[in-house]
Protein backbone atom coordinates (compact mmCIF):
# COMPACT_ATOMS: atom_id res chain seq x y z
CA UNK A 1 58.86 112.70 71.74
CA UNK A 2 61.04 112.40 75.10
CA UNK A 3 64.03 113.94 73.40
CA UNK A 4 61.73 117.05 72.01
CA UNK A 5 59.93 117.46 75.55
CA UNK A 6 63.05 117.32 77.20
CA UNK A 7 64.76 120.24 75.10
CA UNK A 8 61.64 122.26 75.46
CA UNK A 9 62.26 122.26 79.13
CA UNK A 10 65.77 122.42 78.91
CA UNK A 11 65.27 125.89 76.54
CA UNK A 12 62.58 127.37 78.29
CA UNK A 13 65.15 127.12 81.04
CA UNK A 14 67.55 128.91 79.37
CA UNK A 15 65.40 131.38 78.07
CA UNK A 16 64.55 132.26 82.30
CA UNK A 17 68.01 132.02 82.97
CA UNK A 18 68.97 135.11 80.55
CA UNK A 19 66.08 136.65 81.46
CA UNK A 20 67.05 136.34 85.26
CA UNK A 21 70.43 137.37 84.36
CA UNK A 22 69.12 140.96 82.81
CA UNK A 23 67.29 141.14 86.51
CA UNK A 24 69.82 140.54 88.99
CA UNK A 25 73.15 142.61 89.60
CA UNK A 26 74.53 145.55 91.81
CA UNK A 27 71.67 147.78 90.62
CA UNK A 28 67.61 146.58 91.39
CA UNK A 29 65.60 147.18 88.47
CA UNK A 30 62.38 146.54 88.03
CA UNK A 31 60.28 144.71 85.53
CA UNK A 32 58.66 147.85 84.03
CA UNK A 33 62.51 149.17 83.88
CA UNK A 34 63.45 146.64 82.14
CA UNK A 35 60.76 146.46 80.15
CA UNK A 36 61.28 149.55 78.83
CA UNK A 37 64.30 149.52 77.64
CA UNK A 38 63.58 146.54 75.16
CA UNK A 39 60.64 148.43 73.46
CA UNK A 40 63.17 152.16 73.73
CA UNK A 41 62.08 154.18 76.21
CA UNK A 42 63.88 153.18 79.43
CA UNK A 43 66.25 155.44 80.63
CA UNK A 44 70.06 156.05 79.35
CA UNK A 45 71.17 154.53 82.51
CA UNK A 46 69.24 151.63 82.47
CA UNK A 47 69.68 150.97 79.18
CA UNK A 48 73.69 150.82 79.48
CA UNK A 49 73.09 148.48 82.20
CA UNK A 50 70.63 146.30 80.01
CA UNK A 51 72.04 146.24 76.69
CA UNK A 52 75.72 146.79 77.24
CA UNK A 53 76.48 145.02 80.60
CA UNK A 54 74.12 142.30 81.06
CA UNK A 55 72.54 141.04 78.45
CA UNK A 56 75.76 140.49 76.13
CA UNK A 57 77.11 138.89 79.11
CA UNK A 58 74.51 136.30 79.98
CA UNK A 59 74.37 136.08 75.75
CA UNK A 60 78.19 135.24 76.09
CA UNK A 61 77.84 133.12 78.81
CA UNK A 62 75.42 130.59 77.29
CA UNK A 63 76.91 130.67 73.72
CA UNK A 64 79.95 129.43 75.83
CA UNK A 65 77.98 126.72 77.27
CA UNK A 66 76.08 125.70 74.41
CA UNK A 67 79.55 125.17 72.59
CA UNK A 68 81.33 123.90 75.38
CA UNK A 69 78.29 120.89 76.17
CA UNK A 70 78.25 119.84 72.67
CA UNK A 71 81.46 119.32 72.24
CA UNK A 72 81.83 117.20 75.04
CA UNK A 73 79.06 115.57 74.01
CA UNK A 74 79.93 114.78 70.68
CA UNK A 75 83.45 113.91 71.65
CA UNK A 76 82.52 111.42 74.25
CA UNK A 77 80.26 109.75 71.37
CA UNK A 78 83.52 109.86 69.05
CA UNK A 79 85.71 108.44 71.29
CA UNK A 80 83.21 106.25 72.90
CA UNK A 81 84.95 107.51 76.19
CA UNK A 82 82.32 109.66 78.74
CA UNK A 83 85.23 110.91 80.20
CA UNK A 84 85.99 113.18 77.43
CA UNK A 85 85.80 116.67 77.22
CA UNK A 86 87.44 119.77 75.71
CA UNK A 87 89.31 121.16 78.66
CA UNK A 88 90.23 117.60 80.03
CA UNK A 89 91.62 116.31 76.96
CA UNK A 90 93.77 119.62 76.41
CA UNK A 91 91.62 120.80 73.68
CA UNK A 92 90.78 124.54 75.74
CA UNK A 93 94.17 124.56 76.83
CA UNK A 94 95.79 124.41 73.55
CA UNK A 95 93.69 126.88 72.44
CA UNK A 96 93.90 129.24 74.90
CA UNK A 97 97.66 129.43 74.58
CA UNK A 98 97.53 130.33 71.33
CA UNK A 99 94.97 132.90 71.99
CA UNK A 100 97.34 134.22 75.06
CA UNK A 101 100.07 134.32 72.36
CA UNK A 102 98.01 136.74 70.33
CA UNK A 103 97.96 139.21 73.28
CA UNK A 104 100.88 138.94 74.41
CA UNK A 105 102.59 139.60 71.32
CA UNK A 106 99.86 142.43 70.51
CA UNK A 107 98.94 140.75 66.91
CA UNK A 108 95.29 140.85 67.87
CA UNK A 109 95.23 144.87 67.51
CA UNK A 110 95.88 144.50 63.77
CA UNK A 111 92.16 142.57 63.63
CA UNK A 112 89.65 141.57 65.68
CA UNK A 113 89.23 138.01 64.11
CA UNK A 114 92.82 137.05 64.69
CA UNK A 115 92.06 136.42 68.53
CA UNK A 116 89.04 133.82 67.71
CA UNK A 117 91.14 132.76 64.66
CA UNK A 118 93.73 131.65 66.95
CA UNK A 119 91.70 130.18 69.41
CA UNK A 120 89.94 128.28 66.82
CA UNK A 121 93.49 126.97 65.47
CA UNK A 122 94.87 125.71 68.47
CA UNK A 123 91.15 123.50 69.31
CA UNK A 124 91.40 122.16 65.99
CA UNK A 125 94.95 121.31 66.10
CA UNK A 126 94.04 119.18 69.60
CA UNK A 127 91.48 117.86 68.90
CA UNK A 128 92.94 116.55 65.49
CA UNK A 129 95.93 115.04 67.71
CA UNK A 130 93.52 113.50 69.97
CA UNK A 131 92.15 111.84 67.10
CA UNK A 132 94.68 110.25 65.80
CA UNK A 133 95.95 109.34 69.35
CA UNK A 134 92.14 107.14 69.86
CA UNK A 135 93.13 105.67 66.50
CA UNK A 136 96.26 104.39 67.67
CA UNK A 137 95.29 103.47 70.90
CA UNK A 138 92.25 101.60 71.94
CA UNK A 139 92.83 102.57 75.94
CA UNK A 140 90.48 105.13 77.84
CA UNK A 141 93.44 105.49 79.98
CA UNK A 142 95.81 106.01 77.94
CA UNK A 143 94.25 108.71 75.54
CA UNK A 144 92.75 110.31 79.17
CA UNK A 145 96.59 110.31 79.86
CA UNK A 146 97.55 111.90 76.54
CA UNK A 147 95.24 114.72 77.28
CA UNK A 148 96.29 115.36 80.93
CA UNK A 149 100.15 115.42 79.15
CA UNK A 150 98.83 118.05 76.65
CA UNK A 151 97.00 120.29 79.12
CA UNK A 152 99.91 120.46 81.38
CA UNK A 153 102.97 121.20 78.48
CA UNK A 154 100.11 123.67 77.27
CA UNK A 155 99.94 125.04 80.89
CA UNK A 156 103.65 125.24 81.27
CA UNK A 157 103.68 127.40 78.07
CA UNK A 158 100.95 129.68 79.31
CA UNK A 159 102.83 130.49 83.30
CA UNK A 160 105.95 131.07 80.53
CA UNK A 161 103.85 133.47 78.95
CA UNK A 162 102.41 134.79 82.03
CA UNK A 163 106.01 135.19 83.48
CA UNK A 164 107.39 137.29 81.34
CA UNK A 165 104.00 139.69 80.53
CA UNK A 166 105.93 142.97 79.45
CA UNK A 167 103.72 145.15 81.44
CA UNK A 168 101.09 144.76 84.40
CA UNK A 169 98.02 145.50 81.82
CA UNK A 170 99.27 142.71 79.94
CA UNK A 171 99.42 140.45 82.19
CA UNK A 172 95.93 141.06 83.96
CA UNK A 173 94.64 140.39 80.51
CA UNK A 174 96.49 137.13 79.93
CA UNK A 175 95.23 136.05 83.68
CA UNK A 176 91.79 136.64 82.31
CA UNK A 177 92.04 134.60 79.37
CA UNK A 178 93.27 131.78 81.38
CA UNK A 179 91.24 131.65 84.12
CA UNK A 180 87.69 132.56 81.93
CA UNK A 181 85.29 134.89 82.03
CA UNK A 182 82.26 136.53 80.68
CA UNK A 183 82.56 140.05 81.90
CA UNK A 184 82.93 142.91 80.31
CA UNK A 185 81.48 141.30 76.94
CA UNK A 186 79.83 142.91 74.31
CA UNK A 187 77.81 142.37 71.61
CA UNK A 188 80.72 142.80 69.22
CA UNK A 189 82.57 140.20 70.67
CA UNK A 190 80.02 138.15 70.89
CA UNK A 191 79.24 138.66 67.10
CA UNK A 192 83.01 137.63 66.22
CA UNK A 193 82.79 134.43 68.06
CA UNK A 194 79.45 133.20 67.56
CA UNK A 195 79.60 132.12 63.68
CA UNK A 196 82.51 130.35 64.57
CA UNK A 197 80.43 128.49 67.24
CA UNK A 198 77.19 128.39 65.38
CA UNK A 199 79.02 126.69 62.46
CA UNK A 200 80.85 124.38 64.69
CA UNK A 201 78.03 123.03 66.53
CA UNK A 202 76.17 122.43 63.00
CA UNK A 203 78.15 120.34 62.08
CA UNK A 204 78.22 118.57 64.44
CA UNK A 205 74.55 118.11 64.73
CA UNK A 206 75.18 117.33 61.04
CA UNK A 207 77.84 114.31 62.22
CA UNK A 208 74.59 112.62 65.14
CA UNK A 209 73.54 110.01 63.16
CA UNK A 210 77.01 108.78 62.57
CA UNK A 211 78.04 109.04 66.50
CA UNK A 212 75.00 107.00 67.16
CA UNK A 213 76.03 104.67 64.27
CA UNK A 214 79.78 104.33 66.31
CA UNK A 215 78.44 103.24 69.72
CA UNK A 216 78.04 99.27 67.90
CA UNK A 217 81.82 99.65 66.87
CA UNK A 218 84.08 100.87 64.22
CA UNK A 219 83.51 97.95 62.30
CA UNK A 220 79.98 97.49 62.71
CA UNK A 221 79.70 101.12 61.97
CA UNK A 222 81.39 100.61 58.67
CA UNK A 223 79.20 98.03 57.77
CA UNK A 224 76.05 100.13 58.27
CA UNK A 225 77.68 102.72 55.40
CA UNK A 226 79.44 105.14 57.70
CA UNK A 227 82.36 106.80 56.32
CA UNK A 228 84.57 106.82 59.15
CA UNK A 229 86.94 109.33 58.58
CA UNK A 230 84.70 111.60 57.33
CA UNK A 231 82.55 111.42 60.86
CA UNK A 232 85.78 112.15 62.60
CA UNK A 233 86.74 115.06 60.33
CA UNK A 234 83.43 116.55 60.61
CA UNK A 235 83.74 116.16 64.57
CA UNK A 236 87.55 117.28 64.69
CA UNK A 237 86.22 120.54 62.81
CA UNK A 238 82.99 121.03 64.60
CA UNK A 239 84.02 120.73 68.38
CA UNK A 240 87.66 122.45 67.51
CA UNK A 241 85.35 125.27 65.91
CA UNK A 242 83.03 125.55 68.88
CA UNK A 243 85.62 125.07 71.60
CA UNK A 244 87.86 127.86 70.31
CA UNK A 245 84.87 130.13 69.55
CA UNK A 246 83.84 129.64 72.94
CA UNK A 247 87.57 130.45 74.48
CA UNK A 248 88.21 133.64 72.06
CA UNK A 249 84.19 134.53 73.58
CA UNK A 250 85.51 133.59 77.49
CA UNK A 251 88.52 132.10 77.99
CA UNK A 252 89.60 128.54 79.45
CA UNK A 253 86.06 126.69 81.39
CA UNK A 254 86.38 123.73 82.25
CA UNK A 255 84.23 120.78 83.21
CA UNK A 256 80.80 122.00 81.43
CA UNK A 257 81.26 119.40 78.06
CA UNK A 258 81.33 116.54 80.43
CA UNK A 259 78.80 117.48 83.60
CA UNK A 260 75.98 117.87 81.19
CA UNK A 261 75.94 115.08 78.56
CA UNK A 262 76.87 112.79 82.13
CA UNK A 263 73.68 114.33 83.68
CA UNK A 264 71.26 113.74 80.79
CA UNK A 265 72.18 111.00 78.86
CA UNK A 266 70.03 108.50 81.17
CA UNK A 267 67.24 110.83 79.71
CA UNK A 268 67.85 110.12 75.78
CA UNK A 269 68.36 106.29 76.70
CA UNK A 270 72.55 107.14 76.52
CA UNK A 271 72.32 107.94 72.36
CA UNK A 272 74.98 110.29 71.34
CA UNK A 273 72.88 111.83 68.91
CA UNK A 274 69.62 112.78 70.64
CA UNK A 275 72.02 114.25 73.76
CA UNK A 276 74.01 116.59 71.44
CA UNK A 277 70.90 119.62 71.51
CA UNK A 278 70.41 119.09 75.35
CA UNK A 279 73.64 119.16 76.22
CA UNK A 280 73.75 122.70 74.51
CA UNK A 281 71.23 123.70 76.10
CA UNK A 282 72.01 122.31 79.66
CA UNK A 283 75.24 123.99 79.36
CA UNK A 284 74.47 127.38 78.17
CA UNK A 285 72.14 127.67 81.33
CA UNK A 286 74.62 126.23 83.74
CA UNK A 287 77.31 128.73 82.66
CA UNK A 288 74.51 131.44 82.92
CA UNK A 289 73.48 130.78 86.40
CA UNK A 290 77.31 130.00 87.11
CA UNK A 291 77.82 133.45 86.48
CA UNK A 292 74.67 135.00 88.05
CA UNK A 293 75.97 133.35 90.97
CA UNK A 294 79.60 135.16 90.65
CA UNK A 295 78.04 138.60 90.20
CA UNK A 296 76.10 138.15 93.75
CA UNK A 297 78.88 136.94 95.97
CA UNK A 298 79.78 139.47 98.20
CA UNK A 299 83.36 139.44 97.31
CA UNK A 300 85.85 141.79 97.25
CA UNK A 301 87.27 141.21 93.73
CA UNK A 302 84.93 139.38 90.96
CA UNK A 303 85.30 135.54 90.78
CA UNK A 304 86.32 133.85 87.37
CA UNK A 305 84.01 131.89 85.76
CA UNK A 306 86.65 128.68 85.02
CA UNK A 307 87.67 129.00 88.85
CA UNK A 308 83.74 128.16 90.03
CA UNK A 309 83.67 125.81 86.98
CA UNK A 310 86.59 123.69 88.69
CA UNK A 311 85.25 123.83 92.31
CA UNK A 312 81.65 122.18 90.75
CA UNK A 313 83.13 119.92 87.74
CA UNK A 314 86.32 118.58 89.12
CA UNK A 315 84.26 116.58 91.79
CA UNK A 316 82.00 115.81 89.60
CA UNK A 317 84.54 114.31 87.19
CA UNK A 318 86.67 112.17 89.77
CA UNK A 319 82.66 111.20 90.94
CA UNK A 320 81.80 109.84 87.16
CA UNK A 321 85.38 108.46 87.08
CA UNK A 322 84.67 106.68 90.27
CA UNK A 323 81.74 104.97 88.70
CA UNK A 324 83.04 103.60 85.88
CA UNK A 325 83.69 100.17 85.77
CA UNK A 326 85.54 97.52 83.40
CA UNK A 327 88.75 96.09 82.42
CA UNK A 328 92.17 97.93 81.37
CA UNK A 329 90.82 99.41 78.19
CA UNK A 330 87.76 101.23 79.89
């Protein structure tokens, strides 16, 4: 009953969130404006604005949350590590270089799905690596380490790529990959990326019982009838599938897949399985309001969404660090 009230809250949040999103920009509209273009007779103007500016972008913007929180989530229950997380374990990283090698080499104008593809190749290939590095290695600070060394070779690749961008166009897009961002979406690209993330994150709901099953041990675990390596497959595929959806959809954010499941697993009494939904839905609505917040600075040139996700999640991060507590193999 707590879990269920607290999604309701956390959705009708969302849900205001978008909606606030649709409201606020360079140009005021009103509620009746914007009220008529969802039933079809707003104006031609307002409608662009509506339909083809803001509301694919605050739709982007949340799918890449949602993915992004769960994924945390549910790696942080796999690994048994709350210090987990896509873009700190190298996961995003990886997979934006091999989505910045589809543009720079130009093999993304032969189909649209090779950019999520790609995106959705390098996650999974991380995140299986990861895997098998926790097998191996029963240290928090040691696989922690593994990822930093992953995000950074990843990151040298990526200023290589960057450094020799053929042409200025090409490299302002590359920049945009890397640093993340939401605008200029549309509904096609959102409708590329989102069965990727869809069916990512259902499987992983699909895998909750099991993560729950882990947090008594491996062995325990066993012992209660969980196949083991079939909970880790179904977790390699689901968050590599949801994190690289989520980068082909906005590039490289950091941050949001381990600020949320921090923030509200006190709430679900710290199960892995009852704060996989929340998580979702806590992080779609933080990346919305991140970005609602971008479009209203007075700034000169637009902020990047993965820049404002660093300035609020890295201090938050060396903050939950900070708290943890426990021998060598915490």
């Amino acid at each position: 009953m707590r879990s269920f009230s607290l999604n309701t809250v956390l959705l009708v949040t969302g849900l205001v969130s978008v909606i606030l999103a649709c409201f606020l920009g360079s140009t005021d509209l009103s509620i009746g404006e914007i009220a008529k273009v969802f039933i079809g007779s707003g104006s031609h103007e307002n409608t662009l604005i509506i339909l083809e500016v803001r509301l694919p972008r605050a739709l982007a913007g949340f799918a890449t949350g949602a993915a992004l929180g769960m994924s945390g989530a549910a790696l942080q229950g796999l690994l048994r590590n709350p210090l987990a997380e896509p873009g700190i374990l190298g996961v995003s990283s990886v997979s934006v270089l091999f989505s910045t090698l589809v543009l720079y080499f130009g093999i993304g104008t032969t189909s649209s799905l090779l950019l999520p593809i790609s995106a959705i190749a390098g996650a999974l290939l991380a995140t299986a690596f990861l895997t098998l590095a926790a097998i191996f290695t029963r240290s928090v600070v040691t696989l922690i380490l593994i990822g930093v060394g992953i995000t950074s070779f990843s990151g040298a690749l990526m200023s290589l790529v960057l450094n020799f961008a053929p042409n200025p166009f090409t490299l302002a897009d590359l920049v945009n990959w890397t640093l993340g961002s939401v605008a200029n979406r549309s509904l096609t690209d959102l409708a590329y990326a989102l069965p990727f993330i869809l069916s990512g994150m259902g499987l992983l709901l699909w895998s909750a019982r099991g993560l729950s099953a882990l947090t008594l041990g491996e062995e325990a675990a066993h012992a209660v009838g969980l196949n083991l390596a079939q909970q880790r497959l179904f977790v390699i595929i689901g968050a590599g599938l949801a994190t690289g959806g989520s980068v082909a959809l906005a590039g490289a954010i950091g941050f949001v897949g381990i600020v949320t499941p921090h923030v509200l697993r006190p709430f679900v009494r710290h199960d892995p399985a009852q704060v996989l939904l929340p998580s979702a839905l806590a992080g779609g609505t933080l990346v919305v309001l991140a970005d609602i917040f971008i479009r209203l600075l007075p700034t000169y040139s637009e902020l990047k969404l993965g820049v404002v996700a660093a300035l609020i999640g890295a201090p938050a991060f060396i903050w939950i660090a900070a708290q943890r507590r426990g021998g060598p193999n915490t």
